[in-house]
N, C-alpha and C. Protein backbone atom coordinates (compact mmCIF):
# COMPACT_ATOMS: atom_id res chain seq x y z
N UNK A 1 11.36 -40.75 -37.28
CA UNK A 1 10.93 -40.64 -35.89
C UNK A 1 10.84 -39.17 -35.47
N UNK A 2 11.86 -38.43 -35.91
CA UNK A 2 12.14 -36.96 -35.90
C UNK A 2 10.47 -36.07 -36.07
N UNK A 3 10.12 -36.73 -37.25
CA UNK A 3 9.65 -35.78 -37.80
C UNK A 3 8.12 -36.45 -37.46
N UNK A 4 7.65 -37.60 -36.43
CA UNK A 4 6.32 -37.80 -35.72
C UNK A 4 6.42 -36.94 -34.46
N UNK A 5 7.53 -37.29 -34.08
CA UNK A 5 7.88 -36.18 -32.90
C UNK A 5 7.47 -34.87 -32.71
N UNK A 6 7.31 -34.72 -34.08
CA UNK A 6 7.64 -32.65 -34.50
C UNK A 6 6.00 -32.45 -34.30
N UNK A 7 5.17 -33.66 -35.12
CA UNK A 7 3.94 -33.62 -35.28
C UNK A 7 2.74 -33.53 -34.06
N UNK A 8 3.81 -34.78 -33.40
CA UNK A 8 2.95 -34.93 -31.99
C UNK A 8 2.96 -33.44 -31.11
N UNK A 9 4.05 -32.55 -31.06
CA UNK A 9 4.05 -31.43 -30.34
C UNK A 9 3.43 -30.41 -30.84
N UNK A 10 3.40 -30.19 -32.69
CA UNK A 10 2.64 -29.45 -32.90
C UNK A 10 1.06 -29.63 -32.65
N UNK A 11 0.54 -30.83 -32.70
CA UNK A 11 -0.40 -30.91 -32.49
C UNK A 11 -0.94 -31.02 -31.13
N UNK A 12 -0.48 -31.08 -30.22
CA UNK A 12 -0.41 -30.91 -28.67
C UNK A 12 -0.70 -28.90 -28.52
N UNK A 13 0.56 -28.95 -29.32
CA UNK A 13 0.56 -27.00 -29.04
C UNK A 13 -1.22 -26.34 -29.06
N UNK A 14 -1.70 -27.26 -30.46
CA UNK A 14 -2.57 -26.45 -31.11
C UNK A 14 -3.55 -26.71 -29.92
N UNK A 15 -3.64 -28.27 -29.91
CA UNK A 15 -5.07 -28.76 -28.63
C UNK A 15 -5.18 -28.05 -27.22
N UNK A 16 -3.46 -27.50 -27.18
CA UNK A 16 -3.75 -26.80 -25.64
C UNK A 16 -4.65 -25.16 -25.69
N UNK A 17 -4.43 -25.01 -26.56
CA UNK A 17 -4.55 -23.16 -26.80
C UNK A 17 -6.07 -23.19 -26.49
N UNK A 18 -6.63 -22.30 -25.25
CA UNK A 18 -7.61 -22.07 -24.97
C UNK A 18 -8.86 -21.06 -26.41
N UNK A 19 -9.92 -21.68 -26.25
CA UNK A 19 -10.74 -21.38 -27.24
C UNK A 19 -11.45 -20.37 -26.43
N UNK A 20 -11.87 -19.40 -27.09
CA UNK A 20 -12.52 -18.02 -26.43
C UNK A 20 -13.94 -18.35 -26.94
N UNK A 21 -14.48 -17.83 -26.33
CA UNK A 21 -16.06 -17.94 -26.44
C UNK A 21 -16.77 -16.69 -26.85
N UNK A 22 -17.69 -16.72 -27.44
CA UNK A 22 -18.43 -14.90 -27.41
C UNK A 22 -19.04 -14.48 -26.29
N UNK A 23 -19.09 -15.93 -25.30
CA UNK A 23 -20.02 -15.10 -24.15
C UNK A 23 -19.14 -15.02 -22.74
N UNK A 24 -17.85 -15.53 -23.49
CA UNK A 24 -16.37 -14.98 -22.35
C UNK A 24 -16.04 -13.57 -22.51
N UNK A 25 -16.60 -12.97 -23.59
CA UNK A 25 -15.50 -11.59 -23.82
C UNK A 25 -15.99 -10.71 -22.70
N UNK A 26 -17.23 -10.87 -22.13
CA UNK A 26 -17.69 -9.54 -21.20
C UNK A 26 -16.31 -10.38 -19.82
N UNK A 27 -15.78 -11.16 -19.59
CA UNK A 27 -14.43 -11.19 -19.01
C UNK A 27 -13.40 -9.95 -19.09
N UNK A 28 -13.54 -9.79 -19.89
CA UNK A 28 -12.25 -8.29 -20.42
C UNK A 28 -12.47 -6.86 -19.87
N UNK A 29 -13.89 -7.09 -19.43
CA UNK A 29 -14.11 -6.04 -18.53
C UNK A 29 -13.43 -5.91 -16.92
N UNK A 30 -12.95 -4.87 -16.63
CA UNK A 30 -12.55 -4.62 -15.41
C UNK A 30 -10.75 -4.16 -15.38
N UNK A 31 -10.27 -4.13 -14.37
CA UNK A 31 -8.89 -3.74 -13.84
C UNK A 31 -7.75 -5.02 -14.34
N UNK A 32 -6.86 -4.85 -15.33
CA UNK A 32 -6.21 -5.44 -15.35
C UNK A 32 -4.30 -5.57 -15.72
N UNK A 33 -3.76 -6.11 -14.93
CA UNK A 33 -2.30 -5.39 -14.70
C UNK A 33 -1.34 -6.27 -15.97
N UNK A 34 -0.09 -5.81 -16.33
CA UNK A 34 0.88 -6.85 -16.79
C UNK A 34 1.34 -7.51 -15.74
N UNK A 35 1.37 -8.92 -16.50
CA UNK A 35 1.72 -9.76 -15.61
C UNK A 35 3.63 -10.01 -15.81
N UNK A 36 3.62 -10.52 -17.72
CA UNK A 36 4.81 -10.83 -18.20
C UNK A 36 4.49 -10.32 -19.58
N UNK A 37 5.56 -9.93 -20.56
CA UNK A 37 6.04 -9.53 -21.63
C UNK A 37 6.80 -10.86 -22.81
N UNK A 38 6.18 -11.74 -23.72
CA UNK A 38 7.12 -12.35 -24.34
C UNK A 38 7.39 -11.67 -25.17
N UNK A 39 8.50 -11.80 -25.82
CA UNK A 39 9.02 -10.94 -27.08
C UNK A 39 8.53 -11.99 -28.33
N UNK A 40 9.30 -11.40 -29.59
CA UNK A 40 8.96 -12.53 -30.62
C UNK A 40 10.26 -13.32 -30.50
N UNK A 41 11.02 -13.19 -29.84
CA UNK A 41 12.04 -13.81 -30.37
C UNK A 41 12.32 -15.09 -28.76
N UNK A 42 11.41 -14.70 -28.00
CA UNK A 42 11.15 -15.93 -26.60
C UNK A 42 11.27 -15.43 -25.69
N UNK A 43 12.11 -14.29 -25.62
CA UNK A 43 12.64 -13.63 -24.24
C UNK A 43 11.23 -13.18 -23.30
N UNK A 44 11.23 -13.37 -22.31
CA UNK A 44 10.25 -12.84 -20.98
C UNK A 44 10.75 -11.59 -19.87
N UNK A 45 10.07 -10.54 -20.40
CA UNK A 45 9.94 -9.82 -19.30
C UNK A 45 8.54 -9.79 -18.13
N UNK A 46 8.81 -9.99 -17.12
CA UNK A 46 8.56 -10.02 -15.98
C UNK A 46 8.22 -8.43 -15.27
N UNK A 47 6.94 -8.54 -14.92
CA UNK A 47 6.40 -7.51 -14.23
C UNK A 47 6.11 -7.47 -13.09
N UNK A 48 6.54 -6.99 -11.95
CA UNK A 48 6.32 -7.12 -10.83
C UNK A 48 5.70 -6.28 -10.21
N UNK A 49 5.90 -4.97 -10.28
CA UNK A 49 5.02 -3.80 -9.66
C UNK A 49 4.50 -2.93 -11.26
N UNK A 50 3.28 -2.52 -10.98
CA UNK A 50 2.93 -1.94 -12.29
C UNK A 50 2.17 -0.56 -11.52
N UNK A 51 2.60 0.62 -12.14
CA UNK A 51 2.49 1.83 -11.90
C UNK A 51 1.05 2.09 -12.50
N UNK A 52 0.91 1.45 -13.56
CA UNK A 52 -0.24 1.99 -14.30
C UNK A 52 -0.73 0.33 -14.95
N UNK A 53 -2.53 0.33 -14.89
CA UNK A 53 -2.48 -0.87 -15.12
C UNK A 53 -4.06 -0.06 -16.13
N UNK A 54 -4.45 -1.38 -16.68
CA UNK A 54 -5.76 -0.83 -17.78
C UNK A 54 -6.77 -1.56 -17.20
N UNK A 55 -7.48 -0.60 -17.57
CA UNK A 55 -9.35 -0.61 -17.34
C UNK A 55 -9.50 -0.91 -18.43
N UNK A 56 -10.58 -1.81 -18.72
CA UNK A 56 -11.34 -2.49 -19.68
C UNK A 56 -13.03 -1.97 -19.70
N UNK A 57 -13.46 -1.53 -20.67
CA UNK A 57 -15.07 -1.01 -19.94
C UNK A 57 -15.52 -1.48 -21.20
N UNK A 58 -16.45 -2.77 -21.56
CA UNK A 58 -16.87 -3.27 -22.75
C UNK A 58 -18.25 -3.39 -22.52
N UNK A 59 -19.38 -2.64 -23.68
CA UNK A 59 -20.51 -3.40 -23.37
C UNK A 59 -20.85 -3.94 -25.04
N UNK A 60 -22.14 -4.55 -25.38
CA UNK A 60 -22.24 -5.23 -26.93
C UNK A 60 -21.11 -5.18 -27.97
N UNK A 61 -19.47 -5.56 -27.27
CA UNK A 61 -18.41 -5.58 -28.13
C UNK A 61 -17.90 -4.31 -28.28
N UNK A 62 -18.34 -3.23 -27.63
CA UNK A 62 -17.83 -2.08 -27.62
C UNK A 62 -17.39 -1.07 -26.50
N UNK A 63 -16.14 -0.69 -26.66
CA UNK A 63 -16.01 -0.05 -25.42
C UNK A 63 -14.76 0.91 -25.43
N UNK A 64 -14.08 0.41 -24.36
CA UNK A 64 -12.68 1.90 -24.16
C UNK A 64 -11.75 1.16 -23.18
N UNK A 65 -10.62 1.51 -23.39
CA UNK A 65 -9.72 0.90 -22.55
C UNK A 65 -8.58 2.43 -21.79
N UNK A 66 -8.60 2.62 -20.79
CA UNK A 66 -7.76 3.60 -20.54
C UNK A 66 -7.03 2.93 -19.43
N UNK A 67 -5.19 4.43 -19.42
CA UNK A 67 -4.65 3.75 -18.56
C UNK A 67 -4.99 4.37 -16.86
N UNK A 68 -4.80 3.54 -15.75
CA UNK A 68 -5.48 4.43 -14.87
C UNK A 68 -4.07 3.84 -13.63
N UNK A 69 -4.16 5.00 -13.18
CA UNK A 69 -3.19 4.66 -12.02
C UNK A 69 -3.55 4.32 -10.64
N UNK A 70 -3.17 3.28 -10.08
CA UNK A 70 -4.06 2.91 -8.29
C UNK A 70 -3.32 3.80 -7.11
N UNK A 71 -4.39 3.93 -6.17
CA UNK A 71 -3.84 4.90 -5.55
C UNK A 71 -3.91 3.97 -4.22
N UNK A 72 -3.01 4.05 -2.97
CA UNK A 72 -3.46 3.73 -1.46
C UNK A 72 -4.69 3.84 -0.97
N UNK A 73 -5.29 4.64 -1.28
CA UNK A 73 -7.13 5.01 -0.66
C UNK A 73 -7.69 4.00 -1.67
N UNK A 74 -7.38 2.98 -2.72
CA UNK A 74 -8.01 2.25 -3.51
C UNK A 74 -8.70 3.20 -4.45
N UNK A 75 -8.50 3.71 -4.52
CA UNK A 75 -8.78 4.53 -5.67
C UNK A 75 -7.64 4.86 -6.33
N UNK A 76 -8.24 4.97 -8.11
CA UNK A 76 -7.25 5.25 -9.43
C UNK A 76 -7.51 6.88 -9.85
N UNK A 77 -6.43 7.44 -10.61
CA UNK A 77 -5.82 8.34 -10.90
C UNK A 77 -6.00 7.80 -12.79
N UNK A 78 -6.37 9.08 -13.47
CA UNK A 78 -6.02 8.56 -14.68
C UNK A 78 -5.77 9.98 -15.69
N UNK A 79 -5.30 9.75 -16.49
CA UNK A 79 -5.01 11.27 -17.46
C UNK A 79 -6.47 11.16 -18.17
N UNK A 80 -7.23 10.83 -18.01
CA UNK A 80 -8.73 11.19 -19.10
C UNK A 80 -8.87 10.77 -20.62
N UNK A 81 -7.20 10.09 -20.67
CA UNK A 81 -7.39 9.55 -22.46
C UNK A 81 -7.85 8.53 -22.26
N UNK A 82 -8.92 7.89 -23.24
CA UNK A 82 -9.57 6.41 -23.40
C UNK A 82 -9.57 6.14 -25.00
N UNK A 83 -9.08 5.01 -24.62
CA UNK A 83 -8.54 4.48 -25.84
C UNK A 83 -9.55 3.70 -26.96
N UNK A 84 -10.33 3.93 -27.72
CA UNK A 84 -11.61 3.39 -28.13
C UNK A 84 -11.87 1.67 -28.71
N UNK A 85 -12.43 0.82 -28.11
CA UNK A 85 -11.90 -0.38 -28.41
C UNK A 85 -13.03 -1.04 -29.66
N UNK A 86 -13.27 -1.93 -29.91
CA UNK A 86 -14.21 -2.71 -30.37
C UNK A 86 -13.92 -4.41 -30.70
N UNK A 87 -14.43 -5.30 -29.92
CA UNK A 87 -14.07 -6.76 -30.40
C UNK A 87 -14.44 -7.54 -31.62
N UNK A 88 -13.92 -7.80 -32.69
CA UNK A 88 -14.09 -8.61 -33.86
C UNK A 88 -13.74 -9.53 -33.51
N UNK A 89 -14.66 -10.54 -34.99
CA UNK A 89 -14.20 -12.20 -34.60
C UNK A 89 -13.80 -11.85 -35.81
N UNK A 90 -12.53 -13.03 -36.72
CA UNK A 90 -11.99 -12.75 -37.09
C UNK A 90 -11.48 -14.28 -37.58
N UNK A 91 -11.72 -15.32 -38.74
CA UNK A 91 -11.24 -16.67 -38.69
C UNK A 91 -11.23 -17.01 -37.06
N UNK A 92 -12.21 -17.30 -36.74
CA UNK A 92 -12.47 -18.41 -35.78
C UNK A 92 -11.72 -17.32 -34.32
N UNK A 93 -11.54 -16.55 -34.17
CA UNK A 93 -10.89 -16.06 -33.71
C UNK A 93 -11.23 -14.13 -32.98
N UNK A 94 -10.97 -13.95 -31.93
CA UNK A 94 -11.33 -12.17 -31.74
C UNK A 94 -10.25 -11.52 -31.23
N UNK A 95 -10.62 -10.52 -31.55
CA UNK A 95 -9.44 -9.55 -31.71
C UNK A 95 -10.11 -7.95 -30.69
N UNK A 96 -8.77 -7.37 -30.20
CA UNK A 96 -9.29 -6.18 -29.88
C UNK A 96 -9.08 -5.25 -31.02
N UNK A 97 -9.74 -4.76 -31.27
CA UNK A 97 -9.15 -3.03 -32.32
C UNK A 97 -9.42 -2.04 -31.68
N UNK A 98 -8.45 -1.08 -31.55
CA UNK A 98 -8.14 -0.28 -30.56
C UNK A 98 -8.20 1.11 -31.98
N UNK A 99 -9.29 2.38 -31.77
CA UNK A 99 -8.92 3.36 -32.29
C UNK A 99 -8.79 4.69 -31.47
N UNK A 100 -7.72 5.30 -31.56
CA UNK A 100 -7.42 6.76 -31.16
C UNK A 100 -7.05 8.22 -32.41
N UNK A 101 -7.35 9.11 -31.80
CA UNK A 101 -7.03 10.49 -32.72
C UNK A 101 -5.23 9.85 -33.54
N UNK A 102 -4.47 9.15 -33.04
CA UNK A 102 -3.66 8.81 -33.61
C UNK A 102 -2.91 7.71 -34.38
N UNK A 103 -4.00 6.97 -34.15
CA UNK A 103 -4.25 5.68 -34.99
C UNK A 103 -4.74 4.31 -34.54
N UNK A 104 -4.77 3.38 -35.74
CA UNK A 104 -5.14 2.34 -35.54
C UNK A 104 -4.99 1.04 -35.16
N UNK A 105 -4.95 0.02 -34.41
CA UNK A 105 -4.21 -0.90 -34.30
C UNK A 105 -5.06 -2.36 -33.76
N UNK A 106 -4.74 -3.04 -33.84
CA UNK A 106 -5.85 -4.68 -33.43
C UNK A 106 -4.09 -5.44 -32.70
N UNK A 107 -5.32 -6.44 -31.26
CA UNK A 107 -4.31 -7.54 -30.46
C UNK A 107 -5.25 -8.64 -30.97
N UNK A 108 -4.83 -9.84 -30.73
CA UNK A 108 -5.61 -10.89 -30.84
C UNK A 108 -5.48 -11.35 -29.31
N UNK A 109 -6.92 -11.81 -28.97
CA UNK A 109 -7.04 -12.17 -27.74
C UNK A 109 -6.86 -13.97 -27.76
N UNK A 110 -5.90 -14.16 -26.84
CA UNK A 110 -5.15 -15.71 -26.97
C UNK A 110 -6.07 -16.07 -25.78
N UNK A 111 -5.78 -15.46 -24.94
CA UNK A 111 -6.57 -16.55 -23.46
C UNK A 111 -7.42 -15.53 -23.06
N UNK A 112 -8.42 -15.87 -22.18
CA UNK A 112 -9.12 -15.15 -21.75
C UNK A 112 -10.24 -15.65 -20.61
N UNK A 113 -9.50 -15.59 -19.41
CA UNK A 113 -10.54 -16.27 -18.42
C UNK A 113 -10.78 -15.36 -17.06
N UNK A 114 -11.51 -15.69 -15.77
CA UNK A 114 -11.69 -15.17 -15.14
C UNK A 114 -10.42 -13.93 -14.30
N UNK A 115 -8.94 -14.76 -14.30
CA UNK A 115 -7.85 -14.00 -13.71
C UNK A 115 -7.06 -13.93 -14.69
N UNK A 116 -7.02 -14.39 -16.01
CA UNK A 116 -6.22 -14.38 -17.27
C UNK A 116 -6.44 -13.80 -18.30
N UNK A 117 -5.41 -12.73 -18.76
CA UNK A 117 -5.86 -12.60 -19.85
C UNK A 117 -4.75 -12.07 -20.54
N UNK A 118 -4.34 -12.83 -22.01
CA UNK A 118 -3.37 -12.74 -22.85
C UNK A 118 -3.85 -12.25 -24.06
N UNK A 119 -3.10 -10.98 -24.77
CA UNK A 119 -3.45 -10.39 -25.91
C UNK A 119 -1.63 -10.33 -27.49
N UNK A 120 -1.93 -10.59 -27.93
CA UNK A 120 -0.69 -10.69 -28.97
C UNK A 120 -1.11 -9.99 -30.09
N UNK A 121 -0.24 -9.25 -30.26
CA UNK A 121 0.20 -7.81 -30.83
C UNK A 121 0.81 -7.92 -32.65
N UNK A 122 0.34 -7.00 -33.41
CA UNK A 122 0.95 -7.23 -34.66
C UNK A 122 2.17 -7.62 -34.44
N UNK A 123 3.20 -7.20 -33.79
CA UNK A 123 4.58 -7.16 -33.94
C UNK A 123 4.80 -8.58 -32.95
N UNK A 124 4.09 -9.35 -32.51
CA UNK A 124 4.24 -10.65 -32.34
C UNK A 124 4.68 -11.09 -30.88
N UNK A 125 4.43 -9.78 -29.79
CA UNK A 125 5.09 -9.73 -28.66
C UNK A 125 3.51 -10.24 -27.91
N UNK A 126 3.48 -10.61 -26.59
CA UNK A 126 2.19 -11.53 -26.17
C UNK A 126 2.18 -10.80 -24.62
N UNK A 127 1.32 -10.40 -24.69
CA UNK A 127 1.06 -9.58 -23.22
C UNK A 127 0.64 -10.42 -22.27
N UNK A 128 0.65 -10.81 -20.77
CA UNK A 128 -0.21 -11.82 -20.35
C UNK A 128 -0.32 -10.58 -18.96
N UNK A 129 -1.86 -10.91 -18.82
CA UNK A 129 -2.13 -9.98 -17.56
C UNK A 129 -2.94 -10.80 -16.47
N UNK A 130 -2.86 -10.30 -15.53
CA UNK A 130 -3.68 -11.16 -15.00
C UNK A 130 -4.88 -9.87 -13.70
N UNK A 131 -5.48 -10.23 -13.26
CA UNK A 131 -6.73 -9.66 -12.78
C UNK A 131 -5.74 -8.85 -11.68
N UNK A 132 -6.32 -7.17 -11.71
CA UNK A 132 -5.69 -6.61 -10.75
C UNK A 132 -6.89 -6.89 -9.43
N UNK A 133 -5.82 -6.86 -8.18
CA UNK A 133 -6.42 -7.06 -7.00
C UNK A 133 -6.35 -5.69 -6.04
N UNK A 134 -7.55 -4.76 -5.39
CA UNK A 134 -7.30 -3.73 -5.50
C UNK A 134 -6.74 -3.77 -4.06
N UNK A 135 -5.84 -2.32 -3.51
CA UNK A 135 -5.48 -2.23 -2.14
C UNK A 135 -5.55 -1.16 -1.64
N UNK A 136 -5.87 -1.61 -0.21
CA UNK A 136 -6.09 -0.30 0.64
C UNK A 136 -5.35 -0.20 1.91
N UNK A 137 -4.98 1.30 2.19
CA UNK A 137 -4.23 1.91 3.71
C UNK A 137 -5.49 1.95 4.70
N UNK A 138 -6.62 2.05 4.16
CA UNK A 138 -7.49 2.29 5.58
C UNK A 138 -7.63 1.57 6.93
């Protein structure tokens, strides 16, 4: 019984996991903040105010991701580094690869929808962000 049990959830797990599309990825474009942090080992960190959140700028799978800081006048602040991206598919699957003067690295993109978007990391930690909303003093 144990072990239909085990089956039924794994196979539940798999049916829930949102399928990305090729003509969802221009989604990844725009302002987007941490939301929460899982670790590999389950633990959740929780983000509540984010100082610095990422710009996404993708066009034909190619693009740049930098970090940019929001300001009260709604306007961002940023140090001028951009991080060079490019999207692969990858077994059924896409990935960001991220190259800089200091190296190389790929996320796999897990979810990806209009206010969502989750990326998981070689080291197995799962970013979930969700759509920054911009603000103003005026």
């Amino acid at each position: 019984m144990k072990r239909i049990v085990g089956i039924v959830v794994v196979f539940l797990l798999i049916s829930c996991q949102t399928e990305i599309k090729k003509e969802d990825l221009n989604k990844l474009n725009g302002y987007w903040e941490i939301k929460n942090v899982t670790l590999p080992d389950g633990e959740e960190k929780e983000y509540k105010v984010n100082e610095t959140i990422d710009f996404f700028a993708l066009k034909n799978a190619v693009g740049f991701r930098q970090k940019v800081m929001p300001q009260f006048d709604g306007k961002f602040k940023t140090n001028g580094i951009k991080e060079n991206i490019k999207i692969v598919a990858k077994e059924n699957k896409f990935f960001v690869e991220y190259k800089t003067d200091y190296g190389k690295w790929e996320e796999e993109i897990i979810a990806l929808e209009d206010s969502l978007l989750v990326l998981k990391n070689q080291q197995k930690m799962e970013y979930e962000y969700k759509r920054h909303i911009p603000f103003s003093i005026k």
